[in-house]
Protein backbone atom coordinates (compact mmCIF):
# COMPACT_ATOMS: atom_id res chain seq x y z
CA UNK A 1 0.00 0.00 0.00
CA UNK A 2 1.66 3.42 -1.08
CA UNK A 3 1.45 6.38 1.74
CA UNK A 4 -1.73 8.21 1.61
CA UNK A 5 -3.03 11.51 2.65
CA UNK A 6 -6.63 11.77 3.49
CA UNK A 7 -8.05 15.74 3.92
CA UNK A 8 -11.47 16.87 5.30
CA UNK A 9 -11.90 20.82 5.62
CA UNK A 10 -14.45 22.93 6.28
CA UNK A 11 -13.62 26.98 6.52
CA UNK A 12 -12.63 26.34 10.39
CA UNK A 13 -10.41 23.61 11.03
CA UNK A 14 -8.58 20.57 8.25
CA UNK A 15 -8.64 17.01 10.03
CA UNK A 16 -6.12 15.06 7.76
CA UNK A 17 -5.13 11.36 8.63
CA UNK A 18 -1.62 10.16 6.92
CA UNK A 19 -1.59 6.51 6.40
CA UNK A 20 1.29 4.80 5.98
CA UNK A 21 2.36 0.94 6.47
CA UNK A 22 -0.56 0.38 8.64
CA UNK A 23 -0.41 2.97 10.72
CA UNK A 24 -2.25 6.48 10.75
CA UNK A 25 -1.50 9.25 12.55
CA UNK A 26 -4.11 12.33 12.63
CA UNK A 27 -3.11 16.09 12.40
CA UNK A 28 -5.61 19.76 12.49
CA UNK A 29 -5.03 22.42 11.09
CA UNK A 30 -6.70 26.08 10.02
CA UNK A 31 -9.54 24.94 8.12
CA UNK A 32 -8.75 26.05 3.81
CA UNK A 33 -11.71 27.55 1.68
CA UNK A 34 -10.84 28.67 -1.96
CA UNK A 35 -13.29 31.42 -1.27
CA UNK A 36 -11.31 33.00 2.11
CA UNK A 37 -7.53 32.05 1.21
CA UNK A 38 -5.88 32.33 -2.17
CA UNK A 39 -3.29 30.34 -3.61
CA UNK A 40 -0.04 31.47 -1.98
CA UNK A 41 -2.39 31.64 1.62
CA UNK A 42 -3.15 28.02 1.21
CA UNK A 43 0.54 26.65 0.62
CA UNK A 44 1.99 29.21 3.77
CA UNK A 45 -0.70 27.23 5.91
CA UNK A 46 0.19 23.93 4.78
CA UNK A 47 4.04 24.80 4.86
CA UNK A 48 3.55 25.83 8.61
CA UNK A 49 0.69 23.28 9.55
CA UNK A 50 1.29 20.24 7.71
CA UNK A 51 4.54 19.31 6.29
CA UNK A 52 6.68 19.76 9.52
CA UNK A 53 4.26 16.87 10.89
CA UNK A 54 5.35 14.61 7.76
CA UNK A 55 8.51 14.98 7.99
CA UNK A 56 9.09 15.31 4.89
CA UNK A 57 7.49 11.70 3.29
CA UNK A 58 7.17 10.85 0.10
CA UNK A 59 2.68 11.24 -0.72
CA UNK A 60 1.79 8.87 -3.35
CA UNK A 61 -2.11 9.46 -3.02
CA UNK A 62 -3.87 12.85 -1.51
CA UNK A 63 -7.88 12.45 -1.30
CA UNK A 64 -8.98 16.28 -0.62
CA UNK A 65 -12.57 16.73 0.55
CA UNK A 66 -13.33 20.18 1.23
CA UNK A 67 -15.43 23.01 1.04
CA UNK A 68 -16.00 25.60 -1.88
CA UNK A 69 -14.84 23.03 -4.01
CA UNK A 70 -18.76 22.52 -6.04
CA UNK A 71 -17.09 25.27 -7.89
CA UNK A 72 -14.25 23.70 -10.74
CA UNK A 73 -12.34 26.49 -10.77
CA UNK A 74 -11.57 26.05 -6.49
CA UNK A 75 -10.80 22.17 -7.52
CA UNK A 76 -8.37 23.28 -10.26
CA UNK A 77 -7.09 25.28 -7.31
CA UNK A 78 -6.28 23.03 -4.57
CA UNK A 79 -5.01 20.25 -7.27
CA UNK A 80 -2.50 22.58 -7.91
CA UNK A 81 -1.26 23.86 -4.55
CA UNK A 82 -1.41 19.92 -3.91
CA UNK A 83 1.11 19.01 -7.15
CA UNK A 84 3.36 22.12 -6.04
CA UNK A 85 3.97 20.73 -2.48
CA UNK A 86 3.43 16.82 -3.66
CA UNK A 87 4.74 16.58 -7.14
CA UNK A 88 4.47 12.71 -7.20
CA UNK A 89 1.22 12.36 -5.66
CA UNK A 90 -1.89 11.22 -6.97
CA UNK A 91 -4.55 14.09 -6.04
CA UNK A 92 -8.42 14.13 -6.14
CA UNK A 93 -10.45 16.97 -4.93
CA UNK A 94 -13.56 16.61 -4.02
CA UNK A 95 -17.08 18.36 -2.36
CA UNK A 96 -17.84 17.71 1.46
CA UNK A 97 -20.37 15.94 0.84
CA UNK A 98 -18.89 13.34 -1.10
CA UNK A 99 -16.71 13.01 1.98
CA UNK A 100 -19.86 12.01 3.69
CA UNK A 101 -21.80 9.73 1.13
CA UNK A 102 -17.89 7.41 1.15
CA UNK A 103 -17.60 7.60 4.96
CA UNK A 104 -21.28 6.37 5.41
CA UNK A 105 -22.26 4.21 2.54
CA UNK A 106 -18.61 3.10 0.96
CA UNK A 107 -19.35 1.89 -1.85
CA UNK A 108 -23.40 0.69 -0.88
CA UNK A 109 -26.21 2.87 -2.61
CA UNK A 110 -28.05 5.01 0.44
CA UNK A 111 -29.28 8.63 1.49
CA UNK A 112 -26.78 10.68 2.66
CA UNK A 113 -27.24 13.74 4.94
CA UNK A 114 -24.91 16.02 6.91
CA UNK A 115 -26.73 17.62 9.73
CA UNK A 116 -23.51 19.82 11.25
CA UNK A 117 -23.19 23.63 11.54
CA UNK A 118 -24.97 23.78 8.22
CA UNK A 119 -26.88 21.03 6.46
CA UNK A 120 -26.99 19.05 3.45
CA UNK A 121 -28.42 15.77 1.67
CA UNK A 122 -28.28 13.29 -1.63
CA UNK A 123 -28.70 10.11 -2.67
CA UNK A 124 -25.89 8.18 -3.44
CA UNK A 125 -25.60 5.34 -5.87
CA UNK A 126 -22.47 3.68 -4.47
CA UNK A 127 -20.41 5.65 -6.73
CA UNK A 128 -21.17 9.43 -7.31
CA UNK A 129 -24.15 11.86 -6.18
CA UNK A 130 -27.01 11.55 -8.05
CA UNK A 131 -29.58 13.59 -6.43
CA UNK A 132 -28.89 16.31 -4.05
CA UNK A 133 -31.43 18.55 -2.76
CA UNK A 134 -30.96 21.84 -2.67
CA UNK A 135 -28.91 23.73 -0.01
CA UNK A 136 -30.25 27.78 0.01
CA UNK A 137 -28.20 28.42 3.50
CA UNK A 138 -28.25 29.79 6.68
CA UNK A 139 -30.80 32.55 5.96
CA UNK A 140 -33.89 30.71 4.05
CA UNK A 141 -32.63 26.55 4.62
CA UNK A 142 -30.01 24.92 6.39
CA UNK A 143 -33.27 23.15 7.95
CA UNK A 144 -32.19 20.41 11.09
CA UNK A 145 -28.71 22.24 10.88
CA UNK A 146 -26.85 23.52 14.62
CA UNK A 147 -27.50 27.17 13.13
CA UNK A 148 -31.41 26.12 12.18
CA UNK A 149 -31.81 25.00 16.00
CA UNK A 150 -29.18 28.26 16.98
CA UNK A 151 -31.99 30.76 15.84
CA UNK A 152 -35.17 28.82 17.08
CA UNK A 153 -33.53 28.77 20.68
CA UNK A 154 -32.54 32.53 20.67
CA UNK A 155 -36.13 33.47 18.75
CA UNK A 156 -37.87 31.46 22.46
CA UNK A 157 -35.34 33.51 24.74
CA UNK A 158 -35.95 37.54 22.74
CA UNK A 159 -40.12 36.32 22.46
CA UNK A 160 -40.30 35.41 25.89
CA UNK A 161 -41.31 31.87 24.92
CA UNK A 162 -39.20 29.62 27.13
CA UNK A 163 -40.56 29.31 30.63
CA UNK A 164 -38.75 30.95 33.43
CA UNK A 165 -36.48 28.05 34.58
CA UNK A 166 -34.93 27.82 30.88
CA UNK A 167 -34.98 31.78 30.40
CA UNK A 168 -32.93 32.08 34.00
CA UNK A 169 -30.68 29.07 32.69
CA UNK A 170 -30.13 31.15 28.98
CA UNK A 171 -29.17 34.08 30.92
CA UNK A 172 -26.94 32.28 33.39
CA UNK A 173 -25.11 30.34 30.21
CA UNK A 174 -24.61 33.01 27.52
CA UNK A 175 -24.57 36.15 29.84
CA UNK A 176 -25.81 38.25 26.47
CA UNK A 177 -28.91 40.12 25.81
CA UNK A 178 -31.06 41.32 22.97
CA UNK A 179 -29.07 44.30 21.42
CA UNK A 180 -25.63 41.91 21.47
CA UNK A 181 -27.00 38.97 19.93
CA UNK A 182 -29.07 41.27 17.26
CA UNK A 183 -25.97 43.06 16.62
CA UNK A 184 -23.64 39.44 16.00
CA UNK A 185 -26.51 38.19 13.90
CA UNK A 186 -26.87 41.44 11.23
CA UNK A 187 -23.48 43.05 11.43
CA UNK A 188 -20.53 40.51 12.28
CA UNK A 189 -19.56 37.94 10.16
CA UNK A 190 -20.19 34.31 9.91
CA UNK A 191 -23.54 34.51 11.61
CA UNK A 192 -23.80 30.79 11.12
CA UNK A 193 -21.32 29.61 13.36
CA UNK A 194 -22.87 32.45 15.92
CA UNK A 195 -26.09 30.78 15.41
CA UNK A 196 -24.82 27.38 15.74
CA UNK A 197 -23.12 27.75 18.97
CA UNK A 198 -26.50 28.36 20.60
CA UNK A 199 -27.48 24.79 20.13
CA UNK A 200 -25.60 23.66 22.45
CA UNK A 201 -28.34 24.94 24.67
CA UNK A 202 -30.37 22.21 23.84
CA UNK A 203 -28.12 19.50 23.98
CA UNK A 204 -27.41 20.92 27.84
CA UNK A 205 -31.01 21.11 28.68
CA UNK A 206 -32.71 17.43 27.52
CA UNK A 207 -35.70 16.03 28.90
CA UNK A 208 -37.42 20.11 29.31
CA UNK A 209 -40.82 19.52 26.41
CA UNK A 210 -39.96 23.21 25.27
CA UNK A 211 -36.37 21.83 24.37
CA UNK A 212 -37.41 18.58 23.06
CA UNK A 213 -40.17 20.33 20.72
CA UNK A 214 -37.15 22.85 19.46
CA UNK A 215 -35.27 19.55 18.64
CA UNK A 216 -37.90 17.61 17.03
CA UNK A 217 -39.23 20.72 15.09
CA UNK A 218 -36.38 21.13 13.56
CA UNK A 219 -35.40 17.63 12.33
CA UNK A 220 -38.95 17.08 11.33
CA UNK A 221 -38.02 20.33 8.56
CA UNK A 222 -35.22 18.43 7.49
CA UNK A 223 -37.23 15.14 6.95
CA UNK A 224 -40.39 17.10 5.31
CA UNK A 225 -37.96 19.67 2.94
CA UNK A 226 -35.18 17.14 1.87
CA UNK A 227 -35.56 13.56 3.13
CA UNK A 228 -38.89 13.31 1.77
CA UNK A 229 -38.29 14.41 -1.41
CA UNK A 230 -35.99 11.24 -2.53
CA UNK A 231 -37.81 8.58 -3.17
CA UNK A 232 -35.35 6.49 -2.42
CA UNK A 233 -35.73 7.35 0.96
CA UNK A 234 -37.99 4.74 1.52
CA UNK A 235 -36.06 1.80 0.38
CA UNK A 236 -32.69 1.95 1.10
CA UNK A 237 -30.94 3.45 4.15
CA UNK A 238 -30.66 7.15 5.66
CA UNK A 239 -27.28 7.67 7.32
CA UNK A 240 -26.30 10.88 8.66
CA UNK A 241 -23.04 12.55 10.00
CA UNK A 242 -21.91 15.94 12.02
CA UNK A 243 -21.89 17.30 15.22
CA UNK A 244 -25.85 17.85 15.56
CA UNK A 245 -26.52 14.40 14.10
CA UNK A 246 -24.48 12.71 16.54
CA UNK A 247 -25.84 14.15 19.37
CA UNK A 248 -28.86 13.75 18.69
CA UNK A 249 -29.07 10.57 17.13
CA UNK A 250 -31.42 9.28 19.77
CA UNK A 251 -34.13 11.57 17.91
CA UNK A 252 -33.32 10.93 14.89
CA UNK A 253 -33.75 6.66 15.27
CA UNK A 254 -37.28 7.67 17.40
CA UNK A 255 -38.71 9.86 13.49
CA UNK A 256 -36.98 7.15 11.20
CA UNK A 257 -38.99 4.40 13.82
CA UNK A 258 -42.51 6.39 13.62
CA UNK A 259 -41.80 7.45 9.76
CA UNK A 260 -41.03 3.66 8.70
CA UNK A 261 -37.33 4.57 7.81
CA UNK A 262 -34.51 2.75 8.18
CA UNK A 263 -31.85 4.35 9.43
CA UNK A 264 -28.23 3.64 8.59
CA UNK A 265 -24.98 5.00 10.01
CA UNK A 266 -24.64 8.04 12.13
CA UNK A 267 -21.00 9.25 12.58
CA UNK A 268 -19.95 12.71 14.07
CA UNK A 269 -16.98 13.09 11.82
CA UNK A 270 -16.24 11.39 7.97
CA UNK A 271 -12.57 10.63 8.95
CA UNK A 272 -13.08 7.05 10.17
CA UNK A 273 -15.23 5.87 7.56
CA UNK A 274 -12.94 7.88 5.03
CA UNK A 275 -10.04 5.35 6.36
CA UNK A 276 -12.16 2.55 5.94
CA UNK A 277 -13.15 3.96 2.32
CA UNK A 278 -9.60 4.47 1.26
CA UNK A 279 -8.22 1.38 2.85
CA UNK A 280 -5.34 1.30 6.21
């Protein structure tokens, strides 16, 4: 087996895994999106980040999943910062979610859905994407995502909605109030991840109904907008991977249960069933 490289990057943080003889040793760094860093940005992180954990191995296959990279020209991009540090290496570049549909189907036909800071679905023959539903983002989609759940919980603490044990245990958590989170949400950037960090309010807080019906709400939008609309939904398995999907899971088996689903794998992270994928 030649000495592999395995990437998946969102616009936060890169987990790679470098395989070798067997063994497989797992390194972060900065996340890399075509659309933040350019060219020469993406070779100074990888110069500082990477390569001093290689020391300095001969590559001879580089699978890069990442995001941005629906776009060609982003592909082209990475391929070539890849070639320039890794001239010998074999390099394929491909979307995040293709990470996902290898890590939880391999090579098995199945629905494939990523239910993380942001959210995203297909159906997957085994091979490539065939069907993907489409992703409009934080602001009108992202349904069942950690920033979908993010806004529902802050829209229950500035209504008034939750009760006053879970509006004293918001206040005691985030110590923030109407004009700061308002001001984060329209004027800072990456809302998203702002959004998203407020879910962990819910995972903290099981068992309260106002908490579980935030939770189920928001999954049932993901089953009703994207889920439902593959057919194949209802014959082959629905396996799901990310932070929110993973913690959560327990929901997730209780709707595929009452909807007559079957569920399939839920990981929190595509690395291990990339390894698998790509072969120790």
């Amino acid at each position: 087996m030649g000495t592999k490289l395995i990437a998946d990057s969102g616009s936060t943080k890169c987990e790679w895994s470098f395989l070798q003889e067997g063994k497989k040793k797992k390194i972060v760094t900065q996340g890399i999106s075509p659309y933040f860093l350019n060219n020469e940005q993406i070779i100074a992180v990888l110069q500082k980040e990477l390569l001093p954990r290689l020391r300095k191995v001969e590559v001879d296959e580089i699978y890069y999943y990442g995001t941005g990279l629906a776009n060609p020209d982003n592909a082209k991009l990475l391929k070539s910062v890849f070639k320039k540090l890794f001239p010998a290496a074999k390099v394929q570049a491909e979307i995040d979610l293709l990470a996902a549909a290898r890590a939880l189907c391999g090579s098995e036909k199945g629905v494939v859905c990523i239910l993380g800071t942001g959210s995203n679905s297909c159906y997957y023959n085994g091979k490539k994407i065939i069907k993907n539903s489409p992703g409009l983002g934080y602001v009108l989609g992202d349904e069942g995502s950690g920033a979908y759940m993010g806004k529902k919980v802050i829209q229950h603490y500035l209504y008034n909605t939750f009760d006053e044990d879970l509006m004293s245990r918001f206040v005691a958590r985030f110590q923030t109030n109407a004009s700061e989170i308002l001001e984060k949400v329209y004027k800072w950037p990456q809302p998203n991840r702002y959004l998203a960090s407020f879910a962990l309010f819910l995972a903290e807080n099981r068992g309260h109904y106002m908490i579980e019906n935030i939770i189920e709400d928001s999954l049932n939008d993901f089953f009703f907008n994207h889920l439902y609309k593959y057919r194949e939904s209802w014959t082959l398995p629905i396996s799901f991977v990310g932070g929110i999907a993973y913690g959560f899971k327990d929901v997730l088996k209780d709707m595929c249960y009452t909807y007559e689903l079957e569920l399939g794998r839920v990981l929190k992270t595509p690395m291990d069933g990339l390894i698998e994928y790509h072969g120790e």
